[in-house]
Protein backbone atom coordinates (compact mmCIF):
# COMPACT_ATOMS: atom_id res chain seq x y z
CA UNK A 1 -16.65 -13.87 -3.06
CA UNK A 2 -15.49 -17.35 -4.50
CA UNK A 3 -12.78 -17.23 -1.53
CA UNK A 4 -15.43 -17.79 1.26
CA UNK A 5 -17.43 -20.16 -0.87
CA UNK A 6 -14.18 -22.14 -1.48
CA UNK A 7 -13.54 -21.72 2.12
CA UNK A 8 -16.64 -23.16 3.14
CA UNK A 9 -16.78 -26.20 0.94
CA UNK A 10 -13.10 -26.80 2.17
CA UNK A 11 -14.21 -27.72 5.84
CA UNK A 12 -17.64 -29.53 4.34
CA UNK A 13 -14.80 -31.72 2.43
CA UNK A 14 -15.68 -31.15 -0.67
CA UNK A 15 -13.14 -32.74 -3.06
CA UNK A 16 -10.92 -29.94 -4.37
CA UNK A 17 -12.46 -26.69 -2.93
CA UNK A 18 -8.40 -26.12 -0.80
CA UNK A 19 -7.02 -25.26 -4.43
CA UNK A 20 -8.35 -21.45 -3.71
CA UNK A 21 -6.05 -21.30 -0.38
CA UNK A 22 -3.29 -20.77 -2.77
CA UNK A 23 -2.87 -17.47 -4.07
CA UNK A 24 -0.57 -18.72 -7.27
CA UNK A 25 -3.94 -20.44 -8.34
CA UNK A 26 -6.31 -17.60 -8.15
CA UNK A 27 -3.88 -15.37 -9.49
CA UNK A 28 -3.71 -17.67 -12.54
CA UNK A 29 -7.35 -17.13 -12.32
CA UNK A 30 -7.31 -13.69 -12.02
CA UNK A 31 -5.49 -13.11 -15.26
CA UNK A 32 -7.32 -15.57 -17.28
CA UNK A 33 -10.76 -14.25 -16.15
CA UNK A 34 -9.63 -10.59 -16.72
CA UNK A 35 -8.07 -11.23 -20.25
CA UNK A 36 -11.26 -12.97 -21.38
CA UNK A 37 -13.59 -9.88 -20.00
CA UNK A 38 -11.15 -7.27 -22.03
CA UNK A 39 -11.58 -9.31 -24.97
CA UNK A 40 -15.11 -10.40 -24.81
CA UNK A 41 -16.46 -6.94 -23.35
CA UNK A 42 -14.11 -5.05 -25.69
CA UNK A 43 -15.28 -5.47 -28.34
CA UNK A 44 -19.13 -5.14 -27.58
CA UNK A 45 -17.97 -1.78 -25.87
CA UNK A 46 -16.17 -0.77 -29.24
CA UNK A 47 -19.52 -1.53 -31.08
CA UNK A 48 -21.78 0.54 -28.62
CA UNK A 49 -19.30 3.35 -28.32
CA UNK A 50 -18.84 3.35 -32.42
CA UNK A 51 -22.58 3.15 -32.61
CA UNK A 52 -22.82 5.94 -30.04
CA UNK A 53 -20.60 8.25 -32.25
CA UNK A 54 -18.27 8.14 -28.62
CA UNK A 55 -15.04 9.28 -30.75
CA UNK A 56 -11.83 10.73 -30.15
CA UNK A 57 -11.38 14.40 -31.09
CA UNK A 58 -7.61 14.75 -32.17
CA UNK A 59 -5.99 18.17 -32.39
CA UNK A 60 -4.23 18.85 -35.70
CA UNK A 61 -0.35 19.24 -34.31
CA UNK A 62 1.29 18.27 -37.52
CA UNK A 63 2.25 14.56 -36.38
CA UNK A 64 2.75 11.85 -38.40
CA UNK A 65 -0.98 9.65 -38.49
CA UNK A 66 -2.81 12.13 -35.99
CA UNK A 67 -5.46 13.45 -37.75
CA UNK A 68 -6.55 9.74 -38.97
CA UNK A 69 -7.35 8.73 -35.67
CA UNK A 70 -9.87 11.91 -34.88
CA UNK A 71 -13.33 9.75 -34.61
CA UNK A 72 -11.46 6.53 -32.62
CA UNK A 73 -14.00 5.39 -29.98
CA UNK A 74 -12.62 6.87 -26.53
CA UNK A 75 -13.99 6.21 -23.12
CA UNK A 76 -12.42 2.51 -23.57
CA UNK A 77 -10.68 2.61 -19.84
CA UNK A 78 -14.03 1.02 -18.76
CA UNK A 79 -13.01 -2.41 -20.55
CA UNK A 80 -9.94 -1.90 -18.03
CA UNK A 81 -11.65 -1.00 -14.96
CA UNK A 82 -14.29 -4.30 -15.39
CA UNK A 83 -11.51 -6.21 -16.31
CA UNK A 84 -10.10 -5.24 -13.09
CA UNK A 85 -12.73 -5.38 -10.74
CA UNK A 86 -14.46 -8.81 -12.07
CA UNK A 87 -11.96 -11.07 -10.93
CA UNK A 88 -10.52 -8.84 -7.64
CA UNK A 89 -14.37 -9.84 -7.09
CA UNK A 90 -14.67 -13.07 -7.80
CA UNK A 91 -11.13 -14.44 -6.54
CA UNK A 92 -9.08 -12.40 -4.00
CA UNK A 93 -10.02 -11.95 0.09
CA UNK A 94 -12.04 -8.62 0.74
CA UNK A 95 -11.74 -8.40 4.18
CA UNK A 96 -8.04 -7.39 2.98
CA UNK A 97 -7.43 -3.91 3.45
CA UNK A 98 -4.97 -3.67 0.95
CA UNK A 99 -7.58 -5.09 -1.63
CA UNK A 100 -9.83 -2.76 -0.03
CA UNK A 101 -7.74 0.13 -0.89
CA UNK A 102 -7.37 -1.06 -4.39
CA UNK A 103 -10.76 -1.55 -5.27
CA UNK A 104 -11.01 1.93 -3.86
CA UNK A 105 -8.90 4.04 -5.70
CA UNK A 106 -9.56 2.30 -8.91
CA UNK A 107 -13.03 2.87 -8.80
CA UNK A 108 -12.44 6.43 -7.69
CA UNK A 109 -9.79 7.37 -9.80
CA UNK A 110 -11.65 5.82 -12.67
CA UNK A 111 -14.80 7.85 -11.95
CA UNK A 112 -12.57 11.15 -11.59
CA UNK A 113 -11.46 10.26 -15.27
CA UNK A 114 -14.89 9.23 -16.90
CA UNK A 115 -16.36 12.73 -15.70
CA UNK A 116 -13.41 14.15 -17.65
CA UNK A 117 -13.45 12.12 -21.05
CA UNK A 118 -17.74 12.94 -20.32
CA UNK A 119 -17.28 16.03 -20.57
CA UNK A 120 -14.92 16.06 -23.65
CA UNK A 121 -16.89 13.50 -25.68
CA UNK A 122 -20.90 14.68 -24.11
CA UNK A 123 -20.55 17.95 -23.85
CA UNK A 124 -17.96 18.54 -26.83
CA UNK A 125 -15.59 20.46 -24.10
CA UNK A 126 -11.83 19.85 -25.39
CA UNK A 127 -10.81 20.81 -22.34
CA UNK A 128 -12.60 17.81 -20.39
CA UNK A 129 -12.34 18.53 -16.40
CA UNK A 130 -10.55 21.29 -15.28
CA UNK A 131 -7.11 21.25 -14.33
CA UNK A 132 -7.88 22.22 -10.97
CA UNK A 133 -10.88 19.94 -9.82
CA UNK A 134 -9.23 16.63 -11.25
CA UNK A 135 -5.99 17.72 -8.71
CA UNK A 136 -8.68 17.91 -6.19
CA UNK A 137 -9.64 14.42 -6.78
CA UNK A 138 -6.21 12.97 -6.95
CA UNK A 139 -4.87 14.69 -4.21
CA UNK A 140 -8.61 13.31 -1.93
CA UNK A 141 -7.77 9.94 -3.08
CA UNK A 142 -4.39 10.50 -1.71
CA UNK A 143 -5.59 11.99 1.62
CA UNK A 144 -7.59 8.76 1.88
CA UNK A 145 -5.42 6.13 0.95
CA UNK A 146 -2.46 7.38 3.00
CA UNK A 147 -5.20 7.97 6.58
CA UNK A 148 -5.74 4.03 5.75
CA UNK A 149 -2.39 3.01 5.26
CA UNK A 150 -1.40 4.99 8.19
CA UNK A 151 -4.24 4.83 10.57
CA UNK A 152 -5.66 1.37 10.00
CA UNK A 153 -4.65 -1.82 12.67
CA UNK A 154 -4.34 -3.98 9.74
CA UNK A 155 -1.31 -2.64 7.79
CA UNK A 156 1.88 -4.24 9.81
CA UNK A 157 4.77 -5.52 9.02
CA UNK A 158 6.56 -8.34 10.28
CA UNK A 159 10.26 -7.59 11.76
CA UNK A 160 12.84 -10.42 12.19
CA UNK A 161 14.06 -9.86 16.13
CA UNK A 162 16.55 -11.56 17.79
CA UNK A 163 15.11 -13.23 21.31
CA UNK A 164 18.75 -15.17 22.61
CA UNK A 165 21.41 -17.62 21.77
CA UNK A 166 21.63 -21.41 22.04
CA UNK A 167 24.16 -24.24 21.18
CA UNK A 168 24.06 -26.39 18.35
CA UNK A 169 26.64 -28.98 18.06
CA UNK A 170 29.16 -26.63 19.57
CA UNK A 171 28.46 -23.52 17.46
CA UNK A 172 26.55 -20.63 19.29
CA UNK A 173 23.79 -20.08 16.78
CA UNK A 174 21.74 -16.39 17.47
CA UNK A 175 17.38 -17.14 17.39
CA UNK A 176 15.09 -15.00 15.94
CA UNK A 177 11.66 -14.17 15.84
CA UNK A 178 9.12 -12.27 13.90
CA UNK A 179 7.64 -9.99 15.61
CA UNK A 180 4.83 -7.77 14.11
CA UNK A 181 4.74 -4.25 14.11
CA UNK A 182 2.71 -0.90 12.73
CA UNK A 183 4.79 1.64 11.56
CA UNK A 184 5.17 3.29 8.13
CA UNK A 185 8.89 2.23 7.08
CA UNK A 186 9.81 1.62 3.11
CA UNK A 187 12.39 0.03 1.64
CA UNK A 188 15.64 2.38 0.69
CA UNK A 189 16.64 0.69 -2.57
CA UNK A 190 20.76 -0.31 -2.83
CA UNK A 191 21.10 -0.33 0.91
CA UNK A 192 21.38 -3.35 2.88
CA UNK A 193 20.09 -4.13 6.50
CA UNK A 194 18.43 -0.19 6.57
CA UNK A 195 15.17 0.86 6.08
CA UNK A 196 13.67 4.70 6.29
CA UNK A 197 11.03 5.56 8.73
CA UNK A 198 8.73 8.47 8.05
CA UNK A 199 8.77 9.44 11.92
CA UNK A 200 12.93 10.61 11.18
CA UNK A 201 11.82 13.41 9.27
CA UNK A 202 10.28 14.86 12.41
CA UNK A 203 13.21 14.34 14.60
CA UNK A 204 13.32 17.32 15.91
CA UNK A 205 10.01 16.48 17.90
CA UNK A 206 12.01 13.85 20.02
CA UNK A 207 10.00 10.93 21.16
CA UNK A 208 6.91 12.57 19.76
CA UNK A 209 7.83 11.96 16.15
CA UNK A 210 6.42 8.82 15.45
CA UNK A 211 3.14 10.33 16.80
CA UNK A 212 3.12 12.85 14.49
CA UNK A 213 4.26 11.03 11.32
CA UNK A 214 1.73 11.17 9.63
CA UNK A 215 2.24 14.74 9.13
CA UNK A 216 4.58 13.90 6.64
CA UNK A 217 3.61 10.23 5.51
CA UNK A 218 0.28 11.19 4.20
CA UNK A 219 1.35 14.20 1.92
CA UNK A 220 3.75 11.89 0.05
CA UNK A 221 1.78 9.56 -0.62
CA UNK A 222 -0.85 12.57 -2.14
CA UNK A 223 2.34 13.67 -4.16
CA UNK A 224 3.04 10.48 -5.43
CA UNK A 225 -0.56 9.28 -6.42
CA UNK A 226 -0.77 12.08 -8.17
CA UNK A 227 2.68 12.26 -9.86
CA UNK A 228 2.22 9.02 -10.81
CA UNK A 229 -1.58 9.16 -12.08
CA UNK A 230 -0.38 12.06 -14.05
CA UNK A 231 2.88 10.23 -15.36
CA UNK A 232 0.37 7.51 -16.65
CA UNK A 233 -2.00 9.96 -18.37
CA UNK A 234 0.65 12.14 -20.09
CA UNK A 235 2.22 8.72 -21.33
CA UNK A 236 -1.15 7.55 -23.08
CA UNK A 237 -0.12 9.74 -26.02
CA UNK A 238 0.10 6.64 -28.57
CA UNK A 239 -1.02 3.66 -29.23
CA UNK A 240 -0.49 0.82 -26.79
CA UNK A 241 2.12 2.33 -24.99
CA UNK A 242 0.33 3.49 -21.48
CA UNK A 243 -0.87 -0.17 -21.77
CA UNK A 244 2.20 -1.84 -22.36
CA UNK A 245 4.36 0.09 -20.42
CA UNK A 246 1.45 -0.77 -17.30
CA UNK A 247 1.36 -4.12 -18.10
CA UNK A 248 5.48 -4.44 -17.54
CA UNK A 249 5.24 -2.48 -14.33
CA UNK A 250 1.96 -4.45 -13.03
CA UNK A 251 4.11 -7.40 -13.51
CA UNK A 252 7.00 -6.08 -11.60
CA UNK A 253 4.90 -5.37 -8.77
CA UNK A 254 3.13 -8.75 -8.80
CA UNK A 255 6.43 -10.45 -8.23
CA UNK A 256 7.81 -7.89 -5.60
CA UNK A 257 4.41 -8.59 -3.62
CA UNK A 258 4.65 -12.34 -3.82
CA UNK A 259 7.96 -12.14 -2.17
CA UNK A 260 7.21 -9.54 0.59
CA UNK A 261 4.15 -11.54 1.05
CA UNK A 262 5.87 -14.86 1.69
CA UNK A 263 8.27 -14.83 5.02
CA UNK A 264 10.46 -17.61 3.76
CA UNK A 265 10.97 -15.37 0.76
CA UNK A 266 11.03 -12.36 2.72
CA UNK A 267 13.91 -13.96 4.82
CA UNK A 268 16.15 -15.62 2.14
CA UNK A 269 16.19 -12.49 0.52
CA UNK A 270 16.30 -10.23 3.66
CA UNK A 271 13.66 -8.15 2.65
CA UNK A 272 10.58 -6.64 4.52
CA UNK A 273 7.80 -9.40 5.71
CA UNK A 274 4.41 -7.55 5.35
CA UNK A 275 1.74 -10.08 6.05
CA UNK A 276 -1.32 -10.16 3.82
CA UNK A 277 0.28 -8.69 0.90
CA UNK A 278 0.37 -11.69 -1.14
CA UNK A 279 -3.00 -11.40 -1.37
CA UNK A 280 -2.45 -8.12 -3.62
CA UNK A 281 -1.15 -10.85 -6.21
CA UNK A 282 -4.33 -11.44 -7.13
CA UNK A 283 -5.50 -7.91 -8.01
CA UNK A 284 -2.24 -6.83 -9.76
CA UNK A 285 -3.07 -10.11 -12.10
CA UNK A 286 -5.99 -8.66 -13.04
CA UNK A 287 -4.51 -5.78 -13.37
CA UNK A 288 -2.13 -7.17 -15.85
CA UNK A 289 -4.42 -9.47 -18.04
CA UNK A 290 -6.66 -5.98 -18.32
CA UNK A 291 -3.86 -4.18 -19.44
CA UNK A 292 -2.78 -6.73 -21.59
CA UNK A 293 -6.33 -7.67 -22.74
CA UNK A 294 -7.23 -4.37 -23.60
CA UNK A 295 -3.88 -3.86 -25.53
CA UNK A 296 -5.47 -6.30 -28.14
CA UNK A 297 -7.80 -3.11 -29.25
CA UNK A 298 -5.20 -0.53 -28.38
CA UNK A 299 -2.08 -1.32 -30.27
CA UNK A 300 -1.49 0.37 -33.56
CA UNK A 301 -3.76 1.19 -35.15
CA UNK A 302 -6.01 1.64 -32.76
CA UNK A 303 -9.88 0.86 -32.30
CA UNK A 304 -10.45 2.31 -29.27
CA UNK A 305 -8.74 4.48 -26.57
CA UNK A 306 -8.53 4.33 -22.93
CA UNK A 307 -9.17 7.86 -22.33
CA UNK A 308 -8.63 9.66 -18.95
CA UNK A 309 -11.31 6.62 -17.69
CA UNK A 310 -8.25 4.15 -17.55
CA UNK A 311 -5.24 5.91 -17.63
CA UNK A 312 -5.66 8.00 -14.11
CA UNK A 313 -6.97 4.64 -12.73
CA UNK A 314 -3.58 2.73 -13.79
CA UNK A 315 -1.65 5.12 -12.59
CA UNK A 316 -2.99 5.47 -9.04
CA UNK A 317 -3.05 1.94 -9.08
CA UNK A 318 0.16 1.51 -9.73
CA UNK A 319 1.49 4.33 -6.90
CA UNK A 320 -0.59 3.03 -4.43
CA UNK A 321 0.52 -0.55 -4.85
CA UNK A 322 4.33 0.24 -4.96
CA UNK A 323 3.47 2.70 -1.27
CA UNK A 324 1.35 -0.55 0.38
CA UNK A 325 3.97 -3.17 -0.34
CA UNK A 326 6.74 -0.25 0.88
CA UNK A 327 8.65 0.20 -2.51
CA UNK A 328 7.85 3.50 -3.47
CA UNK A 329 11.31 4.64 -3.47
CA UNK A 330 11.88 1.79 -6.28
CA UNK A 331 8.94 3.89 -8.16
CA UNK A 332 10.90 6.86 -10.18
CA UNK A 333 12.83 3.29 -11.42
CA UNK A 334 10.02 1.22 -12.09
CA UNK A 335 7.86 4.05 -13.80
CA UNK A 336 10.77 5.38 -15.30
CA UNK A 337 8.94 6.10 -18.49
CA UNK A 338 5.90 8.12 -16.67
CA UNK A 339 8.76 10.15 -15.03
CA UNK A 340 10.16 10.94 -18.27
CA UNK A 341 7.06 12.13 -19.91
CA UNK A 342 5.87 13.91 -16.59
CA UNK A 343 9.36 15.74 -16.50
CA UNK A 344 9.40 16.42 -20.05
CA UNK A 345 6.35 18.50 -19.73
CA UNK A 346 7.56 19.96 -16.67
CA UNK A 347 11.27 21.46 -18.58
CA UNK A 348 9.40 22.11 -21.74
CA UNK A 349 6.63 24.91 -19.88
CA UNK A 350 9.08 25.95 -17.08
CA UNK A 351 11.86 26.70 -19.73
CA UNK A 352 9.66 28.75 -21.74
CA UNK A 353 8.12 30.67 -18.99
CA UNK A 354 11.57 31.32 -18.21
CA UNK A 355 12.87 32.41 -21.35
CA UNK A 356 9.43 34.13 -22.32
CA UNK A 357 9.74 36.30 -19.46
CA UNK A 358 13.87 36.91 -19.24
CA UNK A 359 13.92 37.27 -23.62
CA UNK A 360 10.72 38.34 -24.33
CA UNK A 361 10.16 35.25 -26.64
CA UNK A 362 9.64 31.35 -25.00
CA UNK A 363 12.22 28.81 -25.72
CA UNK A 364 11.95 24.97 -25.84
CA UNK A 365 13.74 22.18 -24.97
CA UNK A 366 11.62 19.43 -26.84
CA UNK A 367 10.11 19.80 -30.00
CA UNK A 368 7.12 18.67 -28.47
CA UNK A 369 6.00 17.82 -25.04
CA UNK A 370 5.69 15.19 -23.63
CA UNK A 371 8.65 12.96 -24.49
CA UNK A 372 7.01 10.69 -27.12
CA UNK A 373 5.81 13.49 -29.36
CA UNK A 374 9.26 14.92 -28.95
CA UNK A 375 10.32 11.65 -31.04
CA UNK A 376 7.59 12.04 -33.26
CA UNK A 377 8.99 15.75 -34.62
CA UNK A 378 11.63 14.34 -35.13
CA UNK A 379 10.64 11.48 -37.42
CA UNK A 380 10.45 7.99 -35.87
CA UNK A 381 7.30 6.04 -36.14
CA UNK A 382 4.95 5.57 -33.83
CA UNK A 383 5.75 1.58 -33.33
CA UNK A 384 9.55 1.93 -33.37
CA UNK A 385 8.50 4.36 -30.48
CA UNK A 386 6.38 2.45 -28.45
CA UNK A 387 8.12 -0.68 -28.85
CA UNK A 388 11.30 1.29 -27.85
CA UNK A 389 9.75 2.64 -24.55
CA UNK A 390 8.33 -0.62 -24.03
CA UNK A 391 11.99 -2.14 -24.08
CA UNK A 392 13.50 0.56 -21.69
CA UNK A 393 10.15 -0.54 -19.42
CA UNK A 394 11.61 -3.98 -19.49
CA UNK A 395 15.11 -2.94 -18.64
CA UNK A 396 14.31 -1.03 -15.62
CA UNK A 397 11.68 -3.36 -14.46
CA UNK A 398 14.57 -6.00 -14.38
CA UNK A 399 16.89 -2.99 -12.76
CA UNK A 400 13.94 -2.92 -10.12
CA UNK A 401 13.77 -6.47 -8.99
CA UNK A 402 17.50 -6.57 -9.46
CA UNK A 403 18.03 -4.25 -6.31
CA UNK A 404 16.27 -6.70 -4.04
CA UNK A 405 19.99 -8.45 -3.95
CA UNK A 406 22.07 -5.38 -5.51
CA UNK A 407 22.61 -4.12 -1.50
């Protein structure tokens, strides 16, 4: 909204109105605006959800400082999803599709997970949303956000092509252009000069492929919006570290989409030029000073939790960013931790379906699923875990930017 303002003061001359051209700036913005919403709204939500008697039923499973934090306002992923939203608002473009899609999915994904924490806090249902119907949801988000990424004019990338050869002082120097495309290639990580198009899957359909790729584009991105959604609700298992580990990964992806978004950038490192995707800066800020914000409540002990309301939200977020700015291969690096938890659940019930069925009595793996419980049983603390996890977060978000020159 401020953009166009901006905009239009700009060409009335108005002293200063050009600084919002630059997307470092409203970023900046972005993450100062969304840090003082989580903090300011935070704690009024807190009050009216304490007040409310919104709390946190905790099953008893014999860990360490569980039971003490059965009553702990819940529903707290709304301080995220303002936090969010607000500044996206206020600062970035949005006649960009890619901020399009983002506002999209987080408000859908977020409204998927109120219903469910509704239903658990309201309606006193444990369960929350079945199983079933909040896979529905994921996977129609998906559906959506892949037919826009796929079908939509707008989402191009730019392709440097050489157009011919001239002399300069002697030397026969080769001239390029860049020349914009749509297509849905991605980025294969640790490979230089080669890129993977979705349309090669369907070779077999000869120079009908690319017509039909989105026959295959569109179901990954379903799988991975919902793998990853998942990933980030399984890991909000203690406190602070869905946040943290979000805020490390939201910050990862802000500096990946500044450089993709930049063509001098984009060049120097000889990386894909997708125009328009610095503007994605600015909602990935905000994402980041929400996370970060709403950490202030959410580190140990906690006052409130972020419930499914924020963690399906940063999730699909974060999967739908790393598919726009074509770096979702980078993503079982970059969420490394989400994998772990999603694939510790995954070992832990397939094993003992297994063994239930082949013995007659389940096995485990774990001694508790997912991952960070596993640590739990076995006797570390809840900070040295989190703050653990949130170091192997770092690592492999420096791994990830790393492989933009480790080709």
């Amino acid at each position: 909204m401020l953009y166009q303002l901006f905009e239009q003061m700009n060409e009335w001359g108005v002293p200063g109105a050009g600084v919002f051209q630059y997307i470092s700036f409203r970023a900046a913005m972005a993450v100062i605006f969304s840090l003082l919403i989580s903090l300011l709204f935070g704690k009024k939500l807190i009050n009216i959800l304490q007040r409310k008697q919104v709390g946190e039923t905790v099953r008893d499973l014999g860990l360490a400082g569980q039971t003490e934090k059965s009553g702990t306002p819940t529903m707290g992923g709304l301080i995220i999803l303002l936090a969010i939203l607000v500044p996206t608002l206020l600062f970035a473009r949005l006649d960009n599709i890619y901020i399009q899609i983002l506002l999209l999915v987080t408000i859908l994904l977020g409204f998927i997970g109120f219903i469910d924490d509704y239903i658990k806090v309201f309606k006193k249902n444990k369960d929350g949303l079945a199983g079933k119907f909040k896979i529905v949801g994921q996977v129609g988000v998906g559906l959506l956000v892949g037919s826009m990424l796929y079908f939509n004019d707008n989402v191009v990338i730019k392709e440097k092509v050489a157009v011919g050869v001239i002399e300069v002082d002697g030397k026969m120097v080769t001239q390029y252009e860049w020349h914009e495309t749509h297509n849905q290639v991605t980025t294969i990580p640790f490979v230089k000069n080669q890129e993977f198009d979705y349309a090669d899957l369907l070779w077999f359909l000869g120079d009908k492929a690319r017509d039909y790729a989105w026959l295959v584009f569109i179901p990954i991105v379903i799988f991975i919006v919902t793998a990853v959604s998942n990933g980030a609700n399984m890991t909000d298992g203690l406190d602070g570290l869905a946040t943290g580990t979000s805020a490390i990964i939201g910050s990862t992806l802000a500096v990946l989409a500044f450089l993709s978004g930049n063509y001098i950038f984009a060049d120097y490192l000889n990386i894909m030029y997708i125009p328009s995707a610095g503007e994605m800066v600015i909602f990935i800020s905000a994402f980041v000073g929400a996370a970060i914000g709403f950490l202030w409540y959410n580190t140990n002990p906690a006052q409130v939790f972020m419930g499914d309301t924020g963690s399906l939200a940063l999730g699909g977020i974060i999967a739908v960013f790393a598919i726009a700015i074509r770096k979702e291969f980078l993503i079982p690096i970059l969420c490394g931790v989400f994998l772990a938890e999603n694939l510790s659940v995954i070992i832990q019930v397939g094993w003992f379906k297994y063994t239930k069925r082949k013995y007659g009595a389940g096995r485990r793996v774990f001694l508790m699923a997912p991952l960070h419980h596993h640590y739990q049983k076995k006797g570390y603390s809840e900070q040295k875990i989190v703050t653990r996890m949130w170091i192997v977060g770092i690592m492999l978000a420096v791994l990830t930017i790393v492989t933009l020159k480790l080709r």
